[in-house]
Protein backbone atom coordinates (compact mmCIF):
# COMPACT_ATOMS: atom_id res chain seq x y z
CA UNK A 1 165.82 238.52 -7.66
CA UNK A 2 162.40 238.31 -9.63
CA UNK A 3 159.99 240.88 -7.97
CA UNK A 4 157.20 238.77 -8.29
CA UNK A 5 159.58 236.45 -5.97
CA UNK A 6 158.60 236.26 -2.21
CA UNK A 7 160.92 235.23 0.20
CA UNK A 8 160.36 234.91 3.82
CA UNK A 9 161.72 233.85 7.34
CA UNK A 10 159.13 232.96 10.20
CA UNK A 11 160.17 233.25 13.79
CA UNK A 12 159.02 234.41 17.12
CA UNK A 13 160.41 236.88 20.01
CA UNK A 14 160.07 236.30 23.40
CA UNK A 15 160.33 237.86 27.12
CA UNK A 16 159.93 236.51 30.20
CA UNK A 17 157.43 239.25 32.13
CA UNK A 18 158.07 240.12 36.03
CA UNK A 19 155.01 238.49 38.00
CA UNK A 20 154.73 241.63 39.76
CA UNK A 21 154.48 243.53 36.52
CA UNK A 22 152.38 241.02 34.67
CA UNK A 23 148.24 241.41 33.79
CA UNK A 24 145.88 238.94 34.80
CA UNK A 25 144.19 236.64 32.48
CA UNK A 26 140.31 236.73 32.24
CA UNK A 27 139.94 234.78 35.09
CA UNK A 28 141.46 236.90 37.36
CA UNK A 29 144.19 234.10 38.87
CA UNK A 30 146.96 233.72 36.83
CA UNK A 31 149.45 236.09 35.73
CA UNK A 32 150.31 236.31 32.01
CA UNK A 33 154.13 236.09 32.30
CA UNK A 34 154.61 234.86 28.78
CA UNK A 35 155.20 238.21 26.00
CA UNK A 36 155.38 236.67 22.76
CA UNK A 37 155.28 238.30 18.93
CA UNK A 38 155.33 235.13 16.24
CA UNK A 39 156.03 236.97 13.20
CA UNK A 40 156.51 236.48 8.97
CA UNK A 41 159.65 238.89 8.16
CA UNK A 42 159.75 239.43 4.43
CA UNK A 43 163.11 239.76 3.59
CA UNK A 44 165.08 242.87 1.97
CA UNK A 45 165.10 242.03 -2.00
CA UNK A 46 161.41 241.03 -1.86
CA UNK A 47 158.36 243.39 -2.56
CA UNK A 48 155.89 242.87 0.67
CA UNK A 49 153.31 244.05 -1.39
CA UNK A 50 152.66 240.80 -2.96
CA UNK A 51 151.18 239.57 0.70
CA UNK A 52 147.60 240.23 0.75
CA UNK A 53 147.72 239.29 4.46
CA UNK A 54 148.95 236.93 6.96
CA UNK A 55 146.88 234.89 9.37
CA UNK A 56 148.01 233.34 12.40
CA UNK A 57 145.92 230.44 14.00
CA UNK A 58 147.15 230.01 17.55
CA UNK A 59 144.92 226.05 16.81
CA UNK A 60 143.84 226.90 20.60
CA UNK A 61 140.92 227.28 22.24
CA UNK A 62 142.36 228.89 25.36
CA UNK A 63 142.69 232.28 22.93
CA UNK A 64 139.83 234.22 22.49
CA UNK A 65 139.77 235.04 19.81
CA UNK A 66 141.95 232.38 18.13
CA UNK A 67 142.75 233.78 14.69
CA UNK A 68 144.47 236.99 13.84
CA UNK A 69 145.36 238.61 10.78
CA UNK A 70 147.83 241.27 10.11
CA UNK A 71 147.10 242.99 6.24
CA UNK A 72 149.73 246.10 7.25
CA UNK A 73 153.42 245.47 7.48
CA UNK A 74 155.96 247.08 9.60
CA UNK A 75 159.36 248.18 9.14
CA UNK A 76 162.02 246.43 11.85
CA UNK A 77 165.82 246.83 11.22
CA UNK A 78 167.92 243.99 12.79
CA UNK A 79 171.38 244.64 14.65
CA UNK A 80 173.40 243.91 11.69
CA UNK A 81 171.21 246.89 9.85
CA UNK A 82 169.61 244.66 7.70
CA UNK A 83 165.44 245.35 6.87
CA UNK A 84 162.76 243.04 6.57
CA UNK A 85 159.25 243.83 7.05
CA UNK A 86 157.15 242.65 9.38
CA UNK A 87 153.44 241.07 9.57
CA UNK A 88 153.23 239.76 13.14
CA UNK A 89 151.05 239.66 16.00
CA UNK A 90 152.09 240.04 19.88
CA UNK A 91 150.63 237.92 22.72
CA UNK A 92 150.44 237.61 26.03
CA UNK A 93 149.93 234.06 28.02
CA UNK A 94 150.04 232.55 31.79
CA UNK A 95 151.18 229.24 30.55
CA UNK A 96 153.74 227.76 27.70
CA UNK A 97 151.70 226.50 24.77
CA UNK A 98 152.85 223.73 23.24
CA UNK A 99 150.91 223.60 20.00
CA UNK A 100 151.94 224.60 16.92
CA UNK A 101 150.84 227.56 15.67
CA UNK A 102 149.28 227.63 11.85
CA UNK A 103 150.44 230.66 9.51
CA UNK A 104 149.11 231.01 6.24
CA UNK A 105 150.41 233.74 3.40
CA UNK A 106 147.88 234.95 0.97
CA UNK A 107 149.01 236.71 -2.23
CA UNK A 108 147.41 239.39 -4.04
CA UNK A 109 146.33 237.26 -6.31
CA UNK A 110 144.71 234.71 -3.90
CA UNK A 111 147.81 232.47 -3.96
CA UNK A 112 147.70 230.22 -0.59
CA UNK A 113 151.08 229.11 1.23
CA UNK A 114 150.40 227.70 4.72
CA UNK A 115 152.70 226.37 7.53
CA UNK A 116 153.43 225.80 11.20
CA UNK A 117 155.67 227.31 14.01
CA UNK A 118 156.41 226.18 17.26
CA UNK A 119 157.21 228.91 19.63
CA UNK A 120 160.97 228.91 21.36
CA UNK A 121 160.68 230.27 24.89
CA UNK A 122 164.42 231.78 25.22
CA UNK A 123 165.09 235.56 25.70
CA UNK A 124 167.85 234.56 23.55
CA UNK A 125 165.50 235.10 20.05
CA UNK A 126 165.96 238.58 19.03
CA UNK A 127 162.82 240.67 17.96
CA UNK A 128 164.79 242.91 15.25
CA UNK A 129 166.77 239.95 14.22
CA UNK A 130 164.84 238.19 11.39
CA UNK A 131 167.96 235.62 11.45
CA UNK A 132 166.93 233.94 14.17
CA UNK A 133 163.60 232.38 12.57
CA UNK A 134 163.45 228.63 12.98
CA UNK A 135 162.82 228.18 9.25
CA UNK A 136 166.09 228.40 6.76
CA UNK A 137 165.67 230.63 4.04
CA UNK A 138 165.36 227.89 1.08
CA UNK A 139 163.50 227.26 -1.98
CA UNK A 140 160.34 226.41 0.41
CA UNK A 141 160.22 229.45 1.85
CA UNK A 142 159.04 231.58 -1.25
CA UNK A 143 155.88 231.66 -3.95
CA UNK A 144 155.61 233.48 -6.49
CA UNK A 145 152.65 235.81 -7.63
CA UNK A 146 151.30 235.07 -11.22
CA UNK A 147 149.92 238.52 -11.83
CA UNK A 148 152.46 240.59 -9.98
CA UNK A 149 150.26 243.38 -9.35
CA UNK A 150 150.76 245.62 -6.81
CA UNK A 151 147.26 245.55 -5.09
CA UNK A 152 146.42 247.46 -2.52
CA UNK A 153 144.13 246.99 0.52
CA UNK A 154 141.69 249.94 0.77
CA UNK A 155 139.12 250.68 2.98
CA UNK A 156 135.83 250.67 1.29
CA UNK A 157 132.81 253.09 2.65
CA UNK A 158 130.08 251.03 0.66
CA UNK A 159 127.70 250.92 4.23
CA UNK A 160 129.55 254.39 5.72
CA UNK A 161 126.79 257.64 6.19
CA UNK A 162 128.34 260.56 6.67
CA UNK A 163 128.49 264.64 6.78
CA UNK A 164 130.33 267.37 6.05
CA UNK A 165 130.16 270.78 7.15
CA UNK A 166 132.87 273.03 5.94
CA UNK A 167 134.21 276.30 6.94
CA UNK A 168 134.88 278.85 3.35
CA UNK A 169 136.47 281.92 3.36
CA UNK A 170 135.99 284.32 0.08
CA UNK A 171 136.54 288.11 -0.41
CA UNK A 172 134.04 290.33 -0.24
CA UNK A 173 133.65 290.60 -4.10
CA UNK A 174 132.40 287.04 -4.34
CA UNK A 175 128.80 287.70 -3.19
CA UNK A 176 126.59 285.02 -1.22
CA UNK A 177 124.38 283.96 -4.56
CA UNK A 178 127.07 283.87 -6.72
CA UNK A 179 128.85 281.90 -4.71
CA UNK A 180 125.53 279.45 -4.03
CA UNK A 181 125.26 279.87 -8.33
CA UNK A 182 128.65 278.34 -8.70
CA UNK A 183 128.52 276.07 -6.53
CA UNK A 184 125.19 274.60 -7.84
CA UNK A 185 125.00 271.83 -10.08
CA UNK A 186 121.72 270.92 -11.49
CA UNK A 187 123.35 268.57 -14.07
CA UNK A 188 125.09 266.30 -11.40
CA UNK A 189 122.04 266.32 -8.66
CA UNK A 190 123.95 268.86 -6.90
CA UNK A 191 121.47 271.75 -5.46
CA UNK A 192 123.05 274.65 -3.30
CA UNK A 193 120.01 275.93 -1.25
CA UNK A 194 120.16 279.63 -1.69
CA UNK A 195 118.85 280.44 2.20
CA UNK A 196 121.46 283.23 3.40
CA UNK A 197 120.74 282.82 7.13
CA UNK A 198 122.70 282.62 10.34
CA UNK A 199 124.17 279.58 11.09
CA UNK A 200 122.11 278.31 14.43
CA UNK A 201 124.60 276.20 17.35
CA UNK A 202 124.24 272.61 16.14
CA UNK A 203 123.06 273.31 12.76
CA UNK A 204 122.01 270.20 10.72
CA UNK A 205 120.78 269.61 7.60
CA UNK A 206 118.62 267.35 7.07
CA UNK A 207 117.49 268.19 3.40
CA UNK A 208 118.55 266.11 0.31
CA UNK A 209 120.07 269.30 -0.80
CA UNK A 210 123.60 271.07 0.72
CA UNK A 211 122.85 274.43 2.58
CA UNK A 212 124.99 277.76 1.85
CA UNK A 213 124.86 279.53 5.26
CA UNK A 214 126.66 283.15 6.54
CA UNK A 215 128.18 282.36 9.47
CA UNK A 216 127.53 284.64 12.65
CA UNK A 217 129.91 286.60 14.86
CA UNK A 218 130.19 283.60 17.30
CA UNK A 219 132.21 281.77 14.58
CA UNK A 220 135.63 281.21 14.98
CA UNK A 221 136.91 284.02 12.36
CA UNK A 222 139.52 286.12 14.16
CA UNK A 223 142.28 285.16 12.18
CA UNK A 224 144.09 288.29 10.56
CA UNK A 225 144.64 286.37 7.23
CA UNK A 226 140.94 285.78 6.69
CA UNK A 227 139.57 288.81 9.27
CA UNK A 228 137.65 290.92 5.40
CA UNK A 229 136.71 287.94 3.84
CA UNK A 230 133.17 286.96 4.18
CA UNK A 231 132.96 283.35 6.05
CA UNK A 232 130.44 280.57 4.98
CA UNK A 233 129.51 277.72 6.72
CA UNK A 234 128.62 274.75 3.70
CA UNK A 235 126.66 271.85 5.28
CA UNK A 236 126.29 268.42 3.23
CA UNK A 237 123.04 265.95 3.13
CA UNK A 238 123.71 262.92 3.93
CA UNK A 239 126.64 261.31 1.75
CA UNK A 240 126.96 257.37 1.52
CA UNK A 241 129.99 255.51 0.53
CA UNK A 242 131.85 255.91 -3.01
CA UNK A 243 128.95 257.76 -4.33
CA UNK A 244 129.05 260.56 -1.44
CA UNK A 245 132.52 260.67 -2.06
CA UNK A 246 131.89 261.71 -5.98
CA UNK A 247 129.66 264.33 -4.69
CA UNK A 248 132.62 265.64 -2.55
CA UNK A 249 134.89 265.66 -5.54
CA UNK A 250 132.41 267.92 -7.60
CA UNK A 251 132.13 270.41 -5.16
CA UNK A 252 135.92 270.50 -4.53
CA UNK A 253 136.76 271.27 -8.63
CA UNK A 254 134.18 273.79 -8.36
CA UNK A 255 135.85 275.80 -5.41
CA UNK A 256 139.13 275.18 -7.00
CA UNK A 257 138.02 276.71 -9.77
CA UNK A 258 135.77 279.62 -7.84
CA UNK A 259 139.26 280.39 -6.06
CA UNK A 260 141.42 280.16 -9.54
CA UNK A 261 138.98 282.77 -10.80
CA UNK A 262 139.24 285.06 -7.60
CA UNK A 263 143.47 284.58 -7.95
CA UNK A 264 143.11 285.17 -4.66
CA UNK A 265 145.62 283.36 -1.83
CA UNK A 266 142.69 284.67 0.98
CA UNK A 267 139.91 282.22 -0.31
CA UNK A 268 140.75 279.17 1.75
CA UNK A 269 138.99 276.10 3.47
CA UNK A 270 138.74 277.37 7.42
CA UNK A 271 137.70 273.76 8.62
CA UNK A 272 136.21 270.70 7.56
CA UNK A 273 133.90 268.50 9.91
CA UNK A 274 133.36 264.88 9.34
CA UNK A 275 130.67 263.46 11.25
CA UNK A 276 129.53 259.63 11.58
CA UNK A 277 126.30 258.84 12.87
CA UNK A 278 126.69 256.25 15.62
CA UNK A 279 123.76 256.30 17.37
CA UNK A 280 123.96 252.32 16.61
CA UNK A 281 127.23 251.83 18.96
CA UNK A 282 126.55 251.12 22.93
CA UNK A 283 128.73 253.25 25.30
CA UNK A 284 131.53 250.80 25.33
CA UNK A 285 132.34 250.93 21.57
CA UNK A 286 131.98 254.74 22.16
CA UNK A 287 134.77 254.33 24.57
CA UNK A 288 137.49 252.27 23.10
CA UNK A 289 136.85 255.28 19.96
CA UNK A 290 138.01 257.39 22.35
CA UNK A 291 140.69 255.42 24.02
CA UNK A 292 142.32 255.09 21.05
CA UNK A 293 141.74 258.51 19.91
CA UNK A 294 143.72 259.80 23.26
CA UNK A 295 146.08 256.99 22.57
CA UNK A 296 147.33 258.15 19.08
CA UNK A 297 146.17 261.66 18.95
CA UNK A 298 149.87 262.64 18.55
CA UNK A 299 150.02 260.30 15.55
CA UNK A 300 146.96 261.36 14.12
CA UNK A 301 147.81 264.94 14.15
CA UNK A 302 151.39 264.06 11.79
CA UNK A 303 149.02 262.92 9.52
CA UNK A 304 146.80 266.22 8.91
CA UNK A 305 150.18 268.32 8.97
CA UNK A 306 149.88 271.14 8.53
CA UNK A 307 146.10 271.22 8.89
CA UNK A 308 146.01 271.53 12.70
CA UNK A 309 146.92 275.08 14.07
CA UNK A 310 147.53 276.34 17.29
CA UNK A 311 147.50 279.06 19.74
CA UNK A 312 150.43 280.32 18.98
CA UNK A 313 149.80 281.15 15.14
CA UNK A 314 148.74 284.64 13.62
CA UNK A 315 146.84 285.54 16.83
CA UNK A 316 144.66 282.59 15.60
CA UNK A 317 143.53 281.44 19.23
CA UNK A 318 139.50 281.32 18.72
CA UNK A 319 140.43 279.56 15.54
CA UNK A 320 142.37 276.38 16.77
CA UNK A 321 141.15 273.06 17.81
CA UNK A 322 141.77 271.90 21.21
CA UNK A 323 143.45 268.26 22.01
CA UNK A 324 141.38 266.14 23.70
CA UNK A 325 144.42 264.28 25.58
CA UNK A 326 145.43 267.78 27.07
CA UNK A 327 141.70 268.11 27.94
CA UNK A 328 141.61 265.11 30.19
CA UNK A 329 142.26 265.55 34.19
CA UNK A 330 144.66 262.38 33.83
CA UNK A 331 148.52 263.28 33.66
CA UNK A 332 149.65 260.38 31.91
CA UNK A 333 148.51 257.64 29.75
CA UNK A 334 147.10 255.35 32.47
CA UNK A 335 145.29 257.81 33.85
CA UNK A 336 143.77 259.13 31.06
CA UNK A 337 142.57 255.36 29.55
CA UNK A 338 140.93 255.02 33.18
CA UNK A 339 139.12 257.62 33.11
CA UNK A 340 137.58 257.18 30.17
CA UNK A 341 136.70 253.44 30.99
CA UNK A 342 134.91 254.34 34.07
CA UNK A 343 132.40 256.34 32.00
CA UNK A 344 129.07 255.42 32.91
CA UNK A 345 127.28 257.34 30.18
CA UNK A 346 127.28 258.64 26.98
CA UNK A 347 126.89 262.03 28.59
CA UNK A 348 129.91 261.71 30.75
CA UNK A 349 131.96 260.45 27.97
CA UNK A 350 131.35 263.58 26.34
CA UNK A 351 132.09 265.83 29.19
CA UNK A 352 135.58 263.96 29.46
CA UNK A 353 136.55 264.41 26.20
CA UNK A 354 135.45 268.28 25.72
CA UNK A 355 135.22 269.44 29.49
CA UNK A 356 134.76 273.25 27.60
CA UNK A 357 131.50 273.61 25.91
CA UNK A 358 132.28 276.62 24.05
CA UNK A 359 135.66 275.08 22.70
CA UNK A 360 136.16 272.80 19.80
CA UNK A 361 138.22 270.14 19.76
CA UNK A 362 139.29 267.53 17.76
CA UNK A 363 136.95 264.84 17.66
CA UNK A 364 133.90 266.00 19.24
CA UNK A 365 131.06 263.59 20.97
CA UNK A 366 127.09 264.95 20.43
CA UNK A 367 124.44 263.33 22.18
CA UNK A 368 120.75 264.61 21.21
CA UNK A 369 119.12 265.22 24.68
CA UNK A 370 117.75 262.62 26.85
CA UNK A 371 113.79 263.44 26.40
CA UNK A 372 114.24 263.94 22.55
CA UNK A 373 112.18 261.48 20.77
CA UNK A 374 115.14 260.10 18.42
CA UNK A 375 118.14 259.69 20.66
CA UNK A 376 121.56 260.63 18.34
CA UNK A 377 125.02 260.29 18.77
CA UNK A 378 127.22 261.87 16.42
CA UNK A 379 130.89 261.42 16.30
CA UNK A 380 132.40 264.73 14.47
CA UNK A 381 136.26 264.56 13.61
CA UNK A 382 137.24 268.33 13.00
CA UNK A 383 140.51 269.89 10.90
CA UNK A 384 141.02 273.17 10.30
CA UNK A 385 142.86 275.23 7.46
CA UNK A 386 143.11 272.33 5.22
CA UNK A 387 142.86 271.27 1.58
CA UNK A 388 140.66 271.87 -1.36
CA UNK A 389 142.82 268.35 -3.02
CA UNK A 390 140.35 265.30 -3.17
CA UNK A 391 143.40 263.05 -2.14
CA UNK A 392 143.94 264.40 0.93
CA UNK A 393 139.87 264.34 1.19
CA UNK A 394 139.24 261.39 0.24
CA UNK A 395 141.69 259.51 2.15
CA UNK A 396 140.66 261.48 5.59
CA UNK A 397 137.38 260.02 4.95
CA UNK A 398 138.66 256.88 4.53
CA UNK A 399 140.74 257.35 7.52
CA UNK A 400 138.08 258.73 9.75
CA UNK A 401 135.27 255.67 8.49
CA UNK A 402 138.15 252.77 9.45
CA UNK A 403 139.13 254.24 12.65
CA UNK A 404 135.58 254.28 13.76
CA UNK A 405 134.13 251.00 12.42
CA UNK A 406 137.65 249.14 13.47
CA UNK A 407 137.64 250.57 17.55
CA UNK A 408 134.10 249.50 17.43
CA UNK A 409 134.77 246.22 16.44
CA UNK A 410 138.24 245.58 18.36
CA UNK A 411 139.08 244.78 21.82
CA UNK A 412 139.76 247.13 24.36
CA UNK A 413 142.99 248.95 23.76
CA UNK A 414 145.90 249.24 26.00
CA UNK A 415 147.46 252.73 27.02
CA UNK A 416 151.12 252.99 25.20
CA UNK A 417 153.73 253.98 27.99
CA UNK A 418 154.86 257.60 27.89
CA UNK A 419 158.14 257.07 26.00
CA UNK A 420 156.18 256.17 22.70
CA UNK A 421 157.20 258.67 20.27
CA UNK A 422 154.29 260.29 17.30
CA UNK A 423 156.31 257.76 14.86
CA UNK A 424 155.92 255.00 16.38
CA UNK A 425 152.70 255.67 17.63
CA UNK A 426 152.16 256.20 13.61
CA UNK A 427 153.38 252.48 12.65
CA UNK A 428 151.02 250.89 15.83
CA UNK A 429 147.90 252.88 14.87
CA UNK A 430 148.00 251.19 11.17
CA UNK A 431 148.90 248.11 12.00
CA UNK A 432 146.57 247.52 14.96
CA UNK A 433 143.65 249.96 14.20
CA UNK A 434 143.31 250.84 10.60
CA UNK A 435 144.82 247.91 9.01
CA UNK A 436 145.02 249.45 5.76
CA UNK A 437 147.82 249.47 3.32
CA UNK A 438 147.08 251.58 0.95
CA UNK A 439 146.10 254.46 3.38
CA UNK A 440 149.07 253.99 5.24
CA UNK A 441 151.73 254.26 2.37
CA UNK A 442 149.41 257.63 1.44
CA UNK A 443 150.65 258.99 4.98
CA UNK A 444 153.84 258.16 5.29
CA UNK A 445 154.54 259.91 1.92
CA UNK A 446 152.62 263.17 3.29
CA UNK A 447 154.54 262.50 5.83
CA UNK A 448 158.09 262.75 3.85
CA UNK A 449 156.55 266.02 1.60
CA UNK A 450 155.57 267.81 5.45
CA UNK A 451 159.63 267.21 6.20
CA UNK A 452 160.91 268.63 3.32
């Protein structure tokens, strides 16, 4: 089969919901009954990276909204074992529409193939059975890509402000300046303020220039690996898009190379903070962030393996990061998605998701104080032991920028039921949050390399 080939089957799953079970509609007064997924199942032999994305129009004006596209694929596995993968999306309805639906396939090279689907309401069509599609698989159902590039979707930070503060651990022998001299580069606009004071709470800097500071006995340094090392605390300006992103990769090589010269296993990244400055957001974007933070914390933490660390480890307990799901006082999912919607404030959002002031945890809420004369919320997602690599950097970043902007910009999420396992959870949060390939294929293979 010619890789630059596409072939395809188009079909739809259904289930017939108990009314007791069911959700309301917007209304209030009818029950939607009707669980639906229409979906495009590119077929085993064919490379779904030639689909830039699919869009389904549901060509009614009873759906708000009425168009939605799916740029991530899934993997489903049908009885017989055969694989396709899946761009879909799942809805829920009172009533049986009648009209047909309008699908259009865009290639990564802008190729256009569009076509319509009537939906079969019988229990009878199989979700992880591609075979039962109403359209044959024929010379109709396939287009071919002229380029055949494999082009990826990525998440660009071209409007994204952020900051980084990171936690460094050296031996003693590399001194404060030297460290601030290596560190320091004139030549790329890079300036390491040499000011070797203690790190206040809630330090921010708010110079053009990133801050070298010794950080004081209240940081979390207890950790017998690190215990005689002296511990830094290396705040960022502000950093915007790609460019901010180049910046990061300088200082990276340079304490690469800082820890090459000290041969030393000790010198070691304690934490990294990334924080997003969303004072811009109103308190219900701030809570579907942190709906579906609870929601796929579990997921999320596969993909900074092994970068979280917890009580258990090396007497480390002052140095790990709490989970904000545990931190909740709901016991299961429901619960916890309640409680968070009945937030009335940014204030009491915050005291929901870190109940423990003292404690950090893994994404963090900071609200200036009321009578301040520039209200600011910053969102601060926080990793600890991790990486001096610019990959796994760089695509955290990425990570961190989508998940905001894309919760923000979403509907309100739903909880997932108990039995949803950190895998699954993983395929769900891509395909209905991030919505980025290229980010997604990046996990999985850390994924794979954290197995092994």
């Amino acid at each position: 089969m010619n890789d630059r080939t596409l072939h395809f089957v188009v079909g739809n799953t259904y289930t017939r919901l108990d009314q007791a079970c069911a959700s309301f509609d917007r209304s209030g007064f009818h029950r939607k009954v009707h669980d639906w997924t229409i979906y495009v199942d590119i077929i085993k032999g064919s490379n779904p990276e030639l689909v830039d994305f699919v869009r389904f129009d549901m060509n009614s004006s009873s759906f708000h909204p009425q168009i939605f596209i799916c740029s991530c694929h899934t993997k489903v596995v049908s009885k017989d074992g055969s694989i396709a993968w899946r761009f879909s999306t799942r809805q829920r309805t009172y009533g049986a529409t009648e009209t047909e639906k309008c699908i259009t396939i865009r290639s990564i090279d802008g190729k256009i193939h569009e076509f319509r689907h009537k939906l079969i309401y019988s229990s009878d069509v199989s979700f992880a059975t591609p075979s039962s599609s109403l359209v044959p698989r024929n010379s109709n159902n396939e287009f071919w890509s002229k380029n055949g590039k494999m082009g990826k979707k990525t998440h660009h930070l071209k409007y994204v402000e952020f900051n980084l503060e990171l936690g460094l651990a050296f031996p003693p022998r590399t001194g404060y300046f030297c460290l601030a001299r290596s560190l320091s580069q004139n030549d790329a606009g890079i300036v390491v303020d040499s000011a070797a004071i203690e790190l206040d709470d809630n330090q921010e800097n708010s110079s053009l220039n990133w801050k070298l500071l010794l950080a004081n006995e209240k940081s979390p340094n207890s950790c017998t690996k690190f215990r005689r090392n002296n511990h830094y605390t290396f705040l960022s300006p502000i950093l915007r898009g790609e460019d901010g992103l180049l910046t990061c990769k300088s200082i990276l090589d340079r304490l690469r190379k800082i820890k090459s010269r000290n041969q030393s296993e000790s010198s070691e990244l304690l934490s990294l903070d990334l924080q997003f400055n969303v004072e811009e957001l109103d308190l219900q974007a701030l809570i579907k962030i942190c709906q579906n933070f609870i929601k796929y914390e579990d997921a999320i933490d596969l993909l900074v393996e092994p970068y979280r660390m917890d009580d258990t480890e090396d007497n480390c307990e002052n140095l790990c990061i709490q989970s904000n799901k545990r931190a909740l006082s709901g016991k299961s999912n429901k619960k916890r998605h309640s409680l968070l919607t009945s937030c009335k404030s940014a204030d009491e959002l915050c005291r929901c998701m870190h109940p423990q002031h003292k404690k950090k945890y893994k994404l963090m809420i900071q609200s200036s104080e009321p009578e301040s004369i520039q209200r600011r919320t910053v969102l601060t997602f926080c990793l600890q032991l991790c990486s001096f690599e610019y990959n796994f950097f760089s695509n955290w970043i990425h990570f961190c920028a989508a998940f905001v902007q894309n919760s923000a910009k979403f509907g309100s999420p739903s909880a997932l039921k108990e039995s949803t396992a950190p895998l699954e959870q993983f395929d769900k949060l891509f395909q209905f949050v991030i919505k980025d390939r290229s980010l997604r294929d990046f996990y999985l293979k850390h994924l794979t390399e954290c197995k092994q």
